[in-house]
N, C-alpha and C. Protein backbone atom coordinates (compact mmCIF):
# COMPACT_ATOMS: atom_id res chain seq x y z
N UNK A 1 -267.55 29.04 50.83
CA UNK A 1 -266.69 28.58 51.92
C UNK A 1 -267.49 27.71 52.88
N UNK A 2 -266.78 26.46 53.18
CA UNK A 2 -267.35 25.63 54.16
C UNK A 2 -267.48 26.11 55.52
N UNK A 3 -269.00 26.19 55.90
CA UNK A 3 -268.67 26.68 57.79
C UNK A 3 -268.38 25.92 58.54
N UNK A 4 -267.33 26.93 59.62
CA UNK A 4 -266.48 26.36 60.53
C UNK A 4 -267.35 25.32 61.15
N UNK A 5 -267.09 24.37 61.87
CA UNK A 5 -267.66 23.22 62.68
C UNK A 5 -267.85 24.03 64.40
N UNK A 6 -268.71 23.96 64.36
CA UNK A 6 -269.02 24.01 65.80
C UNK A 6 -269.33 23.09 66.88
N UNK A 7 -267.93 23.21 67.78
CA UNK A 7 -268.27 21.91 68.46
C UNK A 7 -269.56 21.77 69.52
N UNK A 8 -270.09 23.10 70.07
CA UNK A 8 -271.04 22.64 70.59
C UNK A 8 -272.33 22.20 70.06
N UNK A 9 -272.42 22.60 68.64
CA UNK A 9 -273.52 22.70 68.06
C UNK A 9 -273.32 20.91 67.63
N UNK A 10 -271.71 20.48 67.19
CA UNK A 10 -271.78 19.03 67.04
C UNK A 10 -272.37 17.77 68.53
N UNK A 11 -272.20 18.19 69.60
CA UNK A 11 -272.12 18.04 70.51
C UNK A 11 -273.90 17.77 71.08
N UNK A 12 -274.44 18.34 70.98
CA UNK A 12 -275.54 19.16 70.80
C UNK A 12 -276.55 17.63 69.50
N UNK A 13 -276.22 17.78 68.89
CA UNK A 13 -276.59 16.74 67.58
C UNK A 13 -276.51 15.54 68.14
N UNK A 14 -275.31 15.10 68.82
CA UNK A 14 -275.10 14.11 69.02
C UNK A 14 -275.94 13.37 70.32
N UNK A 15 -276.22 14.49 71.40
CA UNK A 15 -276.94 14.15 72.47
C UNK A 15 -278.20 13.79 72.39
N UNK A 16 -278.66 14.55 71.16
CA UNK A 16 -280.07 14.51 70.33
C UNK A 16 -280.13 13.19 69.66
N UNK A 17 -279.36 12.85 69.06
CA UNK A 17 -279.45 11.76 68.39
C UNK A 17 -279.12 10.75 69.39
N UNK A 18 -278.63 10.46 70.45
CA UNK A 18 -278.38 9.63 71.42
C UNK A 18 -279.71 9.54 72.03
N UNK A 19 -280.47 10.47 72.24
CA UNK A 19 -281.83 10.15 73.03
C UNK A 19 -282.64 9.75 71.86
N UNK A 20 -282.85 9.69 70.62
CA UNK A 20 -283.83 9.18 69.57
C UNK A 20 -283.18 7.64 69.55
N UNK A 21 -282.17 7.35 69.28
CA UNK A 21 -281.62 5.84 69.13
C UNK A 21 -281.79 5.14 70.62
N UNK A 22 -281.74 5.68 71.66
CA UNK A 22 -282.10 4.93 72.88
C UNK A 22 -283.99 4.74 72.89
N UNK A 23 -284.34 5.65 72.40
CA UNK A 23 -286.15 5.53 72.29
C UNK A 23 -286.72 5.01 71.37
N UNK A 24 -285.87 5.12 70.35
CA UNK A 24 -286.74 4.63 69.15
C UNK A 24 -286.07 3.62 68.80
N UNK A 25 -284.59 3.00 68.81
CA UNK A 25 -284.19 2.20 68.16
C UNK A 25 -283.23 2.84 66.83
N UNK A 26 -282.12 2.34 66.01
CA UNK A 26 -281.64 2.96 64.82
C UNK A 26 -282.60 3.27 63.99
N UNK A 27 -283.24 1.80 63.78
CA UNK A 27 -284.36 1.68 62.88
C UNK A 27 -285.17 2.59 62.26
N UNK A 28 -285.93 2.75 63.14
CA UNK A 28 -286.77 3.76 63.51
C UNK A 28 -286.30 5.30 63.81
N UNK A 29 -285.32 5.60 64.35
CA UNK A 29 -284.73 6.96 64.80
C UNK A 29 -284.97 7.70 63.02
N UNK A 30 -285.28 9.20 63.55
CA UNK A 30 -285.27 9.63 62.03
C UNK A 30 -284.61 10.81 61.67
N UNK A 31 -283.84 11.21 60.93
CA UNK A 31 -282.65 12.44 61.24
C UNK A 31 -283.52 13.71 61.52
N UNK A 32 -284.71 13.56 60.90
CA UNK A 32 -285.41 15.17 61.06
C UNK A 32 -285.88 15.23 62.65
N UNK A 33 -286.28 14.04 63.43
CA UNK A 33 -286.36 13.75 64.55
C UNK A 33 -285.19 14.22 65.40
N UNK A 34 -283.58 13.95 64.99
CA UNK A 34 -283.06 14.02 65.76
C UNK A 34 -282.74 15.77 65.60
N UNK A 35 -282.63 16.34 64.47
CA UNK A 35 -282.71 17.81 64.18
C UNK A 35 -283.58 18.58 65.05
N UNK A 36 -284.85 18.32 65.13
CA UNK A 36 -285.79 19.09 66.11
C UNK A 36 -285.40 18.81 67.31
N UNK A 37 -285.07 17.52 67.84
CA UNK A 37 -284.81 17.87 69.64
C UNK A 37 -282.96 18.29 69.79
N UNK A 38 -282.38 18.77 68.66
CA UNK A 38 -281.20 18.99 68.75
C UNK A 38 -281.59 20.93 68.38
N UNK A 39 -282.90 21.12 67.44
CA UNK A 39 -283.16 22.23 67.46
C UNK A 39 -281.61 22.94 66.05
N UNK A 40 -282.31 22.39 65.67
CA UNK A 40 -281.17 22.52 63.68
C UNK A 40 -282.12 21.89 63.05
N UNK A 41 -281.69 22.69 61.72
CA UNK A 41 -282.39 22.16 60.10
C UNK A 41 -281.61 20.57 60.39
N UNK A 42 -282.59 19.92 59.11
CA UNK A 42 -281.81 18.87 59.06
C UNK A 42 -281.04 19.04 58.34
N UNK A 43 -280.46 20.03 57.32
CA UNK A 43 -279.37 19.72 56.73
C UNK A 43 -278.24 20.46 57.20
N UNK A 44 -278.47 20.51 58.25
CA UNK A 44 -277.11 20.71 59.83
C UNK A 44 -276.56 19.73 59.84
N UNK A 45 -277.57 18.69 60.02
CA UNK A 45 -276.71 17.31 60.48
C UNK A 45 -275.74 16.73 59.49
N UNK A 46 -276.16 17.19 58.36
CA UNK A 46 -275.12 16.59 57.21
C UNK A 46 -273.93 17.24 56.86
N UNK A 47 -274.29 18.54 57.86
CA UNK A 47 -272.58 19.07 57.34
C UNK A 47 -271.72 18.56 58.70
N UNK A 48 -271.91 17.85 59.52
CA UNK A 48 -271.43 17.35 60.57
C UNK A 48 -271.05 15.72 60.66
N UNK A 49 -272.13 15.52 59.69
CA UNK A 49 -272.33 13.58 59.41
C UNK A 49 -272.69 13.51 58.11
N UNK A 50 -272.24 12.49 57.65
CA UNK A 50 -271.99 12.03 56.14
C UNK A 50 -273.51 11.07 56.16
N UNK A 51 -273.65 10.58 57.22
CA UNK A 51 -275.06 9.34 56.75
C UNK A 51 -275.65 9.45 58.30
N UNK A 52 -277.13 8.82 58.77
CA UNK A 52 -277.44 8.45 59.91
C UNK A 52 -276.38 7.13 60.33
N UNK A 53 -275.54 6.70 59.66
CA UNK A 53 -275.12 5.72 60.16
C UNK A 53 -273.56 5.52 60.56
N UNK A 54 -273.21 6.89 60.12
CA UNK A 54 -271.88 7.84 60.68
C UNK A 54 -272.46 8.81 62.08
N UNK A 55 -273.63 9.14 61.58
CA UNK A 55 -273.97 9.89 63.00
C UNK A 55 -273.82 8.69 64.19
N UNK A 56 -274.60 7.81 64.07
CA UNK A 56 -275.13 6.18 64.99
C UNK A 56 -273.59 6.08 65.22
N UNK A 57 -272.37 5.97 64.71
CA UNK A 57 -271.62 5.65 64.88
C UNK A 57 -270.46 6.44 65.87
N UNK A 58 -270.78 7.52 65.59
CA UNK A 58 -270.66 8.71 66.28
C UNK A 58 -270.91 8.85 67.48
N UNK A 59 -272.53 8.65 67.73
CA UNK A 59 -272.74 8.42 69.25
C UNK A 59 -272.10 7.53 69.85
N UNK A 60 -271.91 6.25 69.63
CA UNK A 60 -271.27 5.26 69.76
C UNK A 60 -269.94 5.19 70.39
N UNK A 61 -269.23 6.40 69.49
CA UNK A 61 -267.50 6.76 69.83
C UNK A 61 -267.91 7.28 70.66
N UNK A 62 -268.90 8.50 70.87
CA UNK A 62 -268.99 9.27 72.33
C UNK A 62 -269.18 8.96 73.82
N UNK A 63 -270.01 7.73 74.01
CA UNK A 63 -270.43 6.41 74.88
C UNK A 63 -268.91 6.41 75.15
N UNK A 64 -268.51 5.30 74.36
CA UNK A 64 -267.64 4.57 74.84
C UNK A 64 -266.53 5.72 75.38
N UNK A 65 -266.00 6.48 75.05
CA UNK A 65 -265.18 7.87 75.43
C UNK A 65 -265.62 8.26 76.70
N UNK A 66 -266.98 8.59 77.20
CA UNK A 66 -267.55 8.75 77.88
C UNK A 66 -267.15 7.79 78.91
N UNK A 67 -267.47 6.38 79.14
CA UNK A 67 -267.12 5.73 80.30
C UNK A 67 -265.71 5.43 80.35
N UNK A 68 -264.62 5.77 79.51
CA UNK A 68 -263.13 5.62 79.64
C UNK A 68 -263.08 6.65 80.60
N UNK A 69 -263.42 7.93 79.71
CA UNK A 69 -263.13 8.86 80.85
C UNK A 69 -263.76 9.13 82.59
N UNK A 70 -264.70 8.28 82.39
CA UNK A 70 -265.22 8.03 83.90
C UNK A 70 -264.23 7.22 84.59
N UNK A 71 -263.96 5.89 84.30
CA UNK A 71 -263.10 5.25 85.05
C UNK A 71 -261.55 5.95 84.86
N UNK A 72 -260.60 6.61 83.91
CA UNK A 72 -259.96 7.40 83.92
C UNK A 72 -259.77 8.66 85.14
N UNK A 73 -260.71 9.04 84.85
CA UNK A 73 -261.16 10.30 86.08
C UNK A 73 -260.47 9.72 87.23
N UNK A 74 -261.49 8.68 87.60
CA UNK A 74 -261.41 7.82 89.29
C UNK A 74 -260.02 7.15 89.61
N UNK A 75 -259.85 6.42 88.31
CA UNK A 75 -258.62 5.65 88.35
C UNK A 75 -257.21 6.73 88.57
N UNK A 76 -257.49 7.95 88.31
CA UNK A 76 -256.15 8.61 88.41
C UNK A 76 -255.63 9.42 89.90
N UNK A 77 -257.07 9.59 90.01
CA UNK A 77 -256.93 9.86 91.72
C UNK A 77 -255.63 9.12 93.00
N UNK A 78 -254.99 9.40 93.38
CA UNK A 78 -253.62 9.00 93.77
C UNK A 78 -253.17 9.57 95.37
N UNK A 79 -254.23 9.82 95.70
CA UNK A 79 -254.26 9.89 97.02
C UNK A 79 -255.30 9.23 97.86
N UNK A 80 -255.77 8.06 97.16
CA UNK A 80 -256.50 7.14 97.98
C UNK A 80 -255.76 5.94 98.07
N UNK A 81 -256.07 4.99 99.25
CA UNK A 81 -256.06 3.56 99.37
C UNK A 81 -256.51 3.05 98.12
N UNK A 82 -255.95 2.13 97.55
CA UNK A 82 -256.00 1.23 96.56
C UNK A 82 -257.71 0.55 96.47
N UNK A 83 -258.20 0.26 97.64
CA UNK A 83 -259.70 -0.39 98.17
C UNK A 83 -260.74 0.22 97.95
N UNK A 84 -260.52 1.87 98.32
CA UNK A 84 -261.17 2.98 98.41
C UNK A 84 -261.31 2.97 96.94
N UNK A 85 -260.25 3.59 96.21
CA UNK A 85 -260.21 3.84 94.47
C UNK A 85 -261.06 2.83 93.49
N UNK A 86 -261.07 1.43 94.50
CA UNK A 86 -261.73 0.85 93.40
C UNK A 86 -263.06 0.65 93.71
N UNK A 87 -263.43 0.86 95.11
CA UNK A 87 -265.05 1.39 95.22
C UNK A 87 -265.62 2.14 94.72
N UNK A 88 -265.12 3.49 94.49
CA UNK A 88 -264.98 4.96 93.96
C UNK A 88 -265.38 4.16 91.92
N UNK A 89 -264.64 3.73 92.00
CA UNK A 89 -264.50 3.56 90.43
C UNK A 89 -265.56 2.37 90.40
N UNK A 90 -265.86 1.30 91.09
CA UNK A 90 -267.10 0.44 90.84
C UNK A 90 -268.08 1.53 90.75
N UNK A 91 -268.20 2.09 92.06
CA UNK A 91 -269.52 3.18 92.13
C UNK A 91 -269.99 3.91 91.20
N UNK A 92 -268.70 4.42 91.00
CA UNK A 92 -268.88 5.41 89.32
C UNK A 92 -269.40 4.76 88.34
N UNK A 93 -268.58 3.86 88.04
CA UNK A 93 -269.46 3.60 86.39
C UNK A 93 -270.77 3.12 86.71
N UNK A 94 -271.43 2.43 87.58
CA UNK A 94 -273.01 1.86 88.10
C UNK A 94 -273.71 2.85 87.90
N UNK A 95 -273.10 4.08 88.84
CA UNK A 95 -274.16 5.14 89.13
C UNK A 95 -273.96 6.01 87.70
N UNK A 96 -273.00 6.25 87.21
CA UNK A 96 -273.43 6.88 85.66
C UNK A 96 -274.03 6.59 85.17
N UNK A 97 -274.43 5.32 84.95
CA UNK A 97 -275.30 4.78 84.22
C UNK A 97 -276.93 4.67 84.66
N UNK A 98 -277.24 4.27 86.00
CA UNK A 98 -278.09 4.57 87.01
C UNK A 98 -278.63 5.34 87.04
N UNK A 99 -278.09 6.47 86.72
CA UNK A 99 -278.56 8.23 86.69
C UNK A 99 -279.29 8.03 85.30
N UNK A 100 -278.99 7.59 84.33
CA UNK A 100 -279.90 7.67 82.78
C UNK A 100 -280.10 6.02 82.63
N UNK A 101 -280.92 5.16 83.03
CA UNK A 101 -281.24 3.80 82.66
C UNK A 101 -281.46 3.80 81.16
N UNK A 102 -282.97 4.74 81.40
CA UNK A 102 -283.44 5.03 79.72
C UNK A 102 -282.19 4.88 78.77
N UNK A 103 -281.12 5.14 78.75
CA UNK A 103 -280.08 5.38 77.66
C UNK A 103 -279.57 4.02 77.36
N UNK A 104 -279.56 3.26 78.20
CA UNK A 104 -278.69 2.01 78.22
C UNK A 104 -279.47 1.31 77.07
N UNK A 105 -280.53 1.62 76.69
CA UNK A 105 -280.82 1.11 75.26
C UNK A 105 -280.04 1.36 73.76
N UNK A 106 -279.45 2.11 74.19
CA UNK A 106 -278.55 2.51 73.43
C UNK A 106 -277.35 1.31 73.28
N UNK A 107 -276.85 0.93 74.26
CA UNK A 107 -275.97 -0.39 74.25
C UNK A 107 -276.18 -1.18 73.93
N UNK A 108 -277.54 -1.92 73.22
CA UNK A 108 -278.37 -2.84 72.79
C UNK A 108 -278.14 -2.96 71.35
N UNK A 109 -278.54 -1.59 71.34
CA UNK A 109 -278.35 -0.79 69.74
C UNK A 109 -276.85 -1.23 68.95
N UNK A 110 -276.34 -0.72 70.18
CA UNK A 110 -274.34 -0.46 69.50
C UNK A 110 -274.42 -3.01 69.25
N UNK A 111 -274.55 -3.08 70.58
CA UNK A 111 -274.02 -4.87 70.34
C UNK A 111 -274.93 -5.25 68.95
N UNK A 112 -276.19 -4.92 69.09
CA UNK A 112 -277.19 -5.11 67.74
C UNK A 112 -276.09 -4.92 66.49
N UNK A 113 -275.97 -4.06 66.44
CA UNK A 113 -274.73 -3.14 65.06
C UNK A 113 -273.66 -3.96 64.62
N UNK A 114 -273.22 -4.31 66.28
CA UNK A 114 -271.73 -5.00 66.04
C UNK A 114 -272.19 -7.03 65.88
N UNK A 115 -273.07 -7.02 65.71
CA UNK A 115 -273.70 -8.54 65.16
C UNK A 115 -273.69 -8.72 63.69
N UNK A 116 -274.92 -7.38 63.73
CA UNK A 116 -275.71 -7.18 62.20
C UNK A 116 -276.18 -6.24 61.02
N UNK A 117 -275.35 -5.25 61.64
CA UNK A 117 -275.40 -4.48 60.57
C UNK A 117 -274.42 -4.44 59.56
N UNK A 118 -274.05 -3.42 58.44
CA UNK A 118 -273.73 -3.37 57.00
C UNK A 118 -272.35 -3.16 57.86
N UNK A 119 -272.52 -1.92 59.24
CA UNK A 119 -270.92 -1.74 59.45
C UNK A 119 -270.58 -2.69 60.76
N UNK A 120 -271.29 -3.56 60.97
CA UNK A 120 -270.67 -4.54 62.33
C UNK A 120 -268.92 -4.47 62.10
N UNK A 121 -267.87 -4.70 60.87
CA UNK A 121 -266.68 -5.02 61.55
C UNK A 121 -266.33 -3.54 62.14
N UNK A 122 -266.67 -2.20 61.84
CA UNK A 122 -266.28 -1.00 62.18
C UNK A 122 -266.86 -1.04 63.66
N UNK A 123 -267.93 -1.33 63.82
CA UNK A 123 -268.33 -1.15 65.08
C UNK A 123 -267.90 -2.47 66.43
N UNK A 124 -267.37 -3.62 65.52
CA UNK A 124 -266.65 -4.46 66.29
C UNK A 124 -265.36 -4.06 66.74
N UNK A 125 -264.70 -3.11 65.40
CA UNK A 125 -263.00 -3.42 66.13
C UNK A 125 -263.21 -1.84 67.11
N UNK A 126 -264.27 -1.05 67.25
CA UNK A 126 -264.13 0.40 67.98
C UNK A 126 -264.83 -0.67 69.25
N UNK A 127 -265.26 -1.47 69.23
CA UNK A 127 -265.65 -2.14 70.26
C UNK A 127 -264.06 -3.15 71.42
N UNK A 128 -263.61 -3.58 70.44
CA UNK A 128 -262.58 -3.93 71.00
C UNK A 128 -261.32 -3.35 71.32
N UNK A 129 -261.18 -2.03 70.97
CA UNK A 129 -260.63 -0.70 71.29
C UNK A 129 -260.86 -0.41 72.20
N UNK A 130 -262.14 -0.12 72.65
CA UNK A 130 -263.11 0.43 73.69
C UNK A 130 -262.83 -0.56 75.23
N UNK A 131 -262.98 -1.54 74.88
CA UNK A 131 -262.47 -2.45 76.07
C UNK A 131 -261.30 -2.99 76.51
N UNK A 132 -260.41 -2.96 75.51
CA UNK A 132 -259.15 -2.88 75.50
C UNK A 132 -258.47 -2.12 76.30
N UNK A 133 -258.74 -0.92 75.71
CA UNK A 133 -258.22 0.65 76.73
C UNK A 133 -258.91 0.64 78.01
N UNK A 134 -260.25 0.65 78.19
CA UNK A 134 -260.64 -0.06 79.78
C UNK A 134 -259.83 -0.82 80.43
N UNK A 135 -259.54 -1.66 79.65
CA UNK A 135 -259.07 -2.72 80.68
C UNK A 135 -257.55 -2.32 81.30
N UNK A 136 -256.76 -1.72 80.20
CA UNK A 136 -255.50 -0.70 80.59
C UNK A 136 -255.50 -0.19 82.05
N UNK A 137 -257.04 0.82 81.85
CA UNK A 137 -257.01 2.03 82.85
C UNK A 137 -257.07 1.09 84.22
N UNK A 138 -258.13 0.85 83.77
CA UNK A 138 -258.32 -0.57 85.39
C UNK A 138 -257.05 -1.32 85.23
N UNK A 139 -256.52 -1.97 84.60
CA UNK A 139 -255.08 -2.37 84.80
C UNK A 139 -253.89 -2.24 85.60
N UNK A 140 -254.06 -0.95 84.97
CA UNK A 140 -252.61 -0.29 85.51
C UNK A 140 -252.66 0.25 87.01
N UNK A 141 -254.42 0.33 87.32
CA UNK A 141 -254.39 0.90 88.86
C UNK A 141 -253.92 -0.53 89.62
N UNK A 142 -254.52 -1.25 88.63
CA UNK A 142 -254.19 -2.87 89.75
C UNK A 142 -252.72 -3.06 89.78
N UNK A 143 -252.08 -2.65 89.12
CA UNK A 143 -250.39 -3.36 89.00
C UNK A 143 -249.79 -2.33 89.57
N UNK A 144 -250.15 -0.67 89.68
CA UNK A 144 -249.72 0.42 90.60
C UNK A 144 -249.88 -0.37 92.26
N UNK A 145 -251.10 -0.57 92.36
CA UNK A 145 -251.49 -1.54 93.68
C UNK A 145 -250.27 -2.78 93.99
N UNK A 146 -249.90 -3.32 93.10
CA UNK A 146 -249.29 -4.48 93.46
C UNK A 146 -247.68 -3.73 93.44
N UNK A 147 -247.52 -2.54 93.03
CA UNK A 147 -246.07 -2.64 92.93
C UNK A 147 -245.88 -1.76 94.40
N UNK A 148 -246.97 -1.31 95.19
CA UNK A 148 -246.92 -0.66 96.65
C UNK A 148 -247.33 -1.61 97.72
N UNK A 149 -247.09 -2.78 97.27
CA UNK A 149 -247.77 -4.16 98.27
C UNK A 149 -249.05 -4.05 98.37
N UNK A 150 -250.52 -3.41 98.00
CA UNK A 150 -251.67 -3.42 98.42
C UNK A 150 -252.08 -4.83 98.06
N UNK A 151 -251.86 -4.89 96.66
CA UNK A 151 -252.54 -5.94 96.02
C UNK A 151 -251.37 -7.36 95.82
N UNK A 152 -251.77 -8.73 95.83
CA UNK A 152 -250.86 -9.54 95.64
C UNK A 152 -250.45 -9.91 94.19
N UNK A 153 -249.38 -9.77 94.04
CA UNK A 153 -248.00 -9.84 93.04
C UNK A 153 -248.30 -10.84 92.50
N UNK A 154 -249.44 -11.92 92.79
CA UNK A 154 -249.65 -13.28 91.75
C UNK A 154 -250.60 -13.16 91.40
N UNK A 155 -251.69 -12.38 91.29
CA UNK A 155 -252.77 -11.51 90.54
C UNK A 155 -252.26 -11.19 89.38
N UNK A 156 -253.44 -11.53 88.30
CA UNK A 156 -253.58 -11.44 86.86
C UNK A 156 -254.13 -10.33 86.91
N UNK A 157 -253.62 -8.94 86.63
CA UNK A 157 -253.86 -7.57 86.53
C UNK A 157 -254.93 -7.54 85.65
N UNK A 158 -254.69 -8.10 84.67
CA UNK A 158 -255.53 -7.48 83.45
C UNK A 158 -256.82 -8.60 83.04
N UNK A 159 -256.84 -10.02 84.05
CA UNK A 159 -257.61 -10.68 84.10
C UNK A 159 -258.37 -10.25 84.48
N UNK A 160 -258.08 -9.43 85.84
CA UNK A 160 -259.20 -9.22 86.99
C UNK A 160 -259.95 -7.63 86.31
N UNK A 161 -259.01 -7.18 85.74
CA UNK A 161 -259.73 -5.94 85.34
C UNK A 161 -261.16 -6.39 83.95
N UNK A 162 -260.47 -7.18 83.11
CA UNK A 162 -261.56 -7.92 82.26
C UNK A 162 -262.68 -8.01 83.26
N UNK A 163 -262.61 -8.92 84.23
CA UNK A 163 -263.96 -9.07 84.88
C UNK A 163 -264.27 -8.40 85.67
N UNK A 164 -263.97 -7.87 86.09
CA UNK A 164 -265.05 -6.19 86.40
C UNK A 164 -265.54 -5.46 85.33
N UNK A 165 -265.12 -5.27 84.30
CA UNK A 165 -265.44 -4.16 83.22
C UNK A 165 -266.83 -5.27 82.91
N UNK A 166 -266.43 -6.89 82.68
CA UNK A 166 -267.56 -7.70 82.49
C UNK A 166 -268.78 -7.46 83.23
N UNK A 167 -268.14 -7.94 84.57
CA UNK A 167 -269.42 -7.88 85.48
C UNK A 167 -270.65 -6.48 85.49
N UNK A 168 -269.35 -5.65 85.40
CA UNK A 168 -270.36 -3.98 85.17
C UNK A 168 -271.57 -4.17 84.27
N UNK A 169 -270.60 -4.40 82.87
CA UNK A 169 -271.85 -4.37 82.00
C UNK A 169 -273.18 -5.44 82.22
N UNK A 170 -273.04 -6.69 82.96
CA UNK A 170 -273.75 -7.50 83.31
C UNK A 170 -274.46 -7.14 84.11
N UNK A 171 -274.13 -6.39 85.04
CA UNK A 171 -275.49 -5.67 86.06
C UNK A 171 -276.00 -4.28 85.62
N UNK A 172 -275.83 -3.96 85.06
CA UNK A 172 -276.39 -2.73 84.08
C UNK A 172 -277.02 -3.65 83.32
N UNK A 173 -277.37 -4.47 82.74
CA UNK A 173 -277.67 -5.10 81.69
C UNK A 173 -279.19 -5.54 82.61
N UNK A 174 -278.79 -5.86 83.69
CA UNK A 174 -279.98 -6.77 84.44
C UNK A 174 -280.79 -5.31 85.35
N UNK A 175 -280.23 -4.34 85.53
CA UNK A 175 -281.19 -3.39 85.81
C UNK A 175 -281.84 -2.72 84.84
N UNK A 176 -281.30 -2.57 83.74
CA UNK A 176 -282.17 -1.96 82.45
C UNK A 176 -283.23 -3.24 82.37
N UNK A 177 -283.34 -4.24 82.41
CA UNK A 177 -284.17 -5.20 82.35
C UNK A 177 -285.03 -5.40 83.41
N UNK A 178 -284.59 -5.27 85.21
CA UNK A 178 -285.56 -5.25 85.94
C UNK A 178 -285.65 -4.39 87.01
N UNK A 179 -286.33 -3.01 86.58
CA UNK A 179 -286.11 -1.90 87.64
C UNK A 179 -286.36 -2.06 89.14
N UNK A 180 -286.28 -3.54 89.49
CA UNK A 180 -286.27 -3.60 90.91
C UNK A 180 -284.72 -4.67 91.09
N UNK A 181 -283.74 -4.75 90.34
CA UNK A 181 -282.46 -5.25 90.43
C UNK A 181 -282.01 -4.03 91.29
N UNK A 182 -281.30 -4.61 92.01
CA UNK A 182 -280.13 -3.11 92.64
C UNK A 182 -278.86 -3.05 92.19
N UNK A 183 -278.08 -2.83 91.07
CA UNK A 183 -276.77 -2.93 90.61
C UNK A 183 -275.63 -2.83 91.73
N UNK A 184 -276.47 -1.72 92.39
CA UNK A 184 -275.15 -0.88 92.84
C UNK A 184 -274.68 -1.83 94.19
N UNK A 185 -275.95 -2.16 94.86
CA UNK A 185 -275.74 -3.22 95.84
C UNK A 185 -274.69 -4.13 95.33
N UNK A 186 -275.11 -5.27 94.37
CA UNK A 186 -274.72 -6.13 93.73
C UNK A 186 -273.12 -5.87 93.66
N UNK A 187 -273.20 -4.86 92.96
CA UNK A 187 -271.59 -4.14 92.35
C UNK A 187 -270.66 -4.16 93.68
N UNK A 188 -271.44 -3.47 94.95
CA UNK A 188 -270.57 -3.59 96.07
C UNK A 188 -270.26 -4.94 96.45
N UNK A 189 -270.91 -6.13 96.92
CA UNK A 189 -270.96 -6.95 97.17
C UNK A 189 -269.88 -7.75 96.31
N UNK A 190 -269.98 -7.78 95.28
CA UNK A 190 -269.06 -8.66 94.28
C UNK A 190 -267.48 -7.68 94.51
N UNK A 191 -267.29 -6.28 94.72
CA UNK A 191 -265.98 -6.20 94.69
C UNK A 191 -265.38 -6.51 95.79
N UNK A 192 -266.23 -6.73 97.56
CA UNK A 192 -265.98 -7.16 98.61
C UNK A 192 -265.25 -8.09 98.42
N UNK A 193 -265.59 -9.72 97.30
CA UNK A 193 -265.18 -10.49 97.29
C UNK A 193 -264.27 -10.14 96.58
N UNK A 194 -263.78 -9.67 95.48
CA UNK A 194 -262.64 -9.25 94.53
C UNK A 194 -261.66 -8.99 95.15
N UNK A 195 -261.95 -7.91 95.86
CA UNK A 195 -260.75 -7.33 96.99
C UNK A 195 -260.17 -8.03 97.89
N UNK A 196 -260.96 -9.05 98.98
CA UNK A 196 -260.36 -10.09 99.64
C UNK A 196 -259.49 -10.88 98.62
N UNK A 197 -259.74 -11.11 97.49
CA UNK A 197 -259.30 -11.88 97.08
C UNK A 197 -257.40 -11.79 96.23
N UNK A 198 -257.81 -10.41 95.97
CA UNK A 198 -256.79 -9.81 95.42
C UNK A 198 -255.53 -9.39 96.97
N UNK A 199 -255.91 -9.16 98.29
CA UNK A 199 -255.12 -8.89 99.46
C UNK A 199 -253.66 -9.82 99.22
N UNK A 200 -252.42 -9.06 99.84
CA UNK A 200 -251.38 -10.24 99.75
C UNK A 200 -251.58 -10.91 100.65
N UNK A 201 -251.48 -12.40 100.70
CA UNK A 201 -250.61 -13.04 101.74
C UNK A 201 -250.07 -12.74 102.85
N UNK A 202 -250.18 -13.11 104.27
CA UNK A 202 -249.88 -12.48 105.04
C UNK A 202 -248.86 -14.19 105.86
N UNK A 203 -247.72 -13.69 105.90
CA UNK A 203 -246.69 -14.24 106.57
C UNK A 203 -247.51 -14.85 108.30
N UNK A 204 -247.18 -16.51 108.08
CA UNK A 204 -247.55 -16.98 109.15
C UNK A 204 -246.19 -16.84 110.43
């Protein structure tokens, strides 16, 4: 009889293997490696994952899940000002990421994959899934905004949400690269302008 799956023990694997692919690279990452700091045989990992490259892929789904449900979280909150919520939600995803820099090598890894590896179109279309549904969550707070007058009614909802989800990854991108960038500054500063920009019209 096949044993039951344990989700923490999958869970567990996966976090393990998320810190070997952010340090070492796919390449290099090695399943018996990720077994010892997950603390399992290696042939744990195979009753959980079919290849290292279902596991890699795996982490991958978990990431991206991971920051939906961050901006999800923030975005659902419904007793703030519209201004507030989206500070709250800039802040969030910066500082999640902020809190583990080291990991953001991992995102290198996943765009690497979705270029050039054997499974780039699998990891392209979970990529365009992934931002897709972002752009929803941030979406729909912007068009909730516009249908209570916060935000103006000739705003491209899902434009503006594209470029924030952009810009995010662009300053995460430049602090994993220069630990004296300040994202979070940056992040504030750029939604200052977003927000003026998005205000309605005000009757002369």
């Amino acid at each position: 009889m096949a044993r039951k799956a344990d989700p923490n023990r999958r869970k567990a694997i996966l976090d393990a293997a998320g810190q070997m692919f952010a340090r070492k690279g796919y390449a290099n990452a090695r399943i018996i490696e990720v077994a010892e700091t997950a603390s399992v045989g290696k042939g744990t990992i195979y009753e959980y994952f079919r290849s290292k490259e279902d596991l890699f892929f795996a982490v991958f789904e978990a990431t991206m899940q991971g920051a939906e449900d961050t901006i999800a979280a923030i975005a659902t909150v419904s007793d703030e000002p519209f201004s507030e919520r989206m500070r709250q939600l800039s802040d969030g995803m910066i500082q999640s990421w902020l809190g583990q820099l080291e990991m953001y090598a991992l995102v290198m890894e996943f765009w690497s994959a979705t270029a050039s590896s054997p499974s780039r179109k699998r990891f392209k279309e979970a990529f365009q899934k992934g931002y897709r549904d972002l752009r929803i969550v941030v979406g729909d707070l912007i068009e909730a905004a516009q249908a209570n007058g916060e935000v103006s009614a000739e705003s491209d909802a899902q434009a503006v949400a594209s470029a924030l989800i952009g810009t995010w990854d662009a300053l995460l991108l430049q602090a994993w690269l220069d630990p004296d960038f300040d994202a979070l500054a940056t992040s504030r500063l750029f939604l200052k302008v977003v927000l003026r920009g998005l205000q309605p019209a005000t009757s002369s």
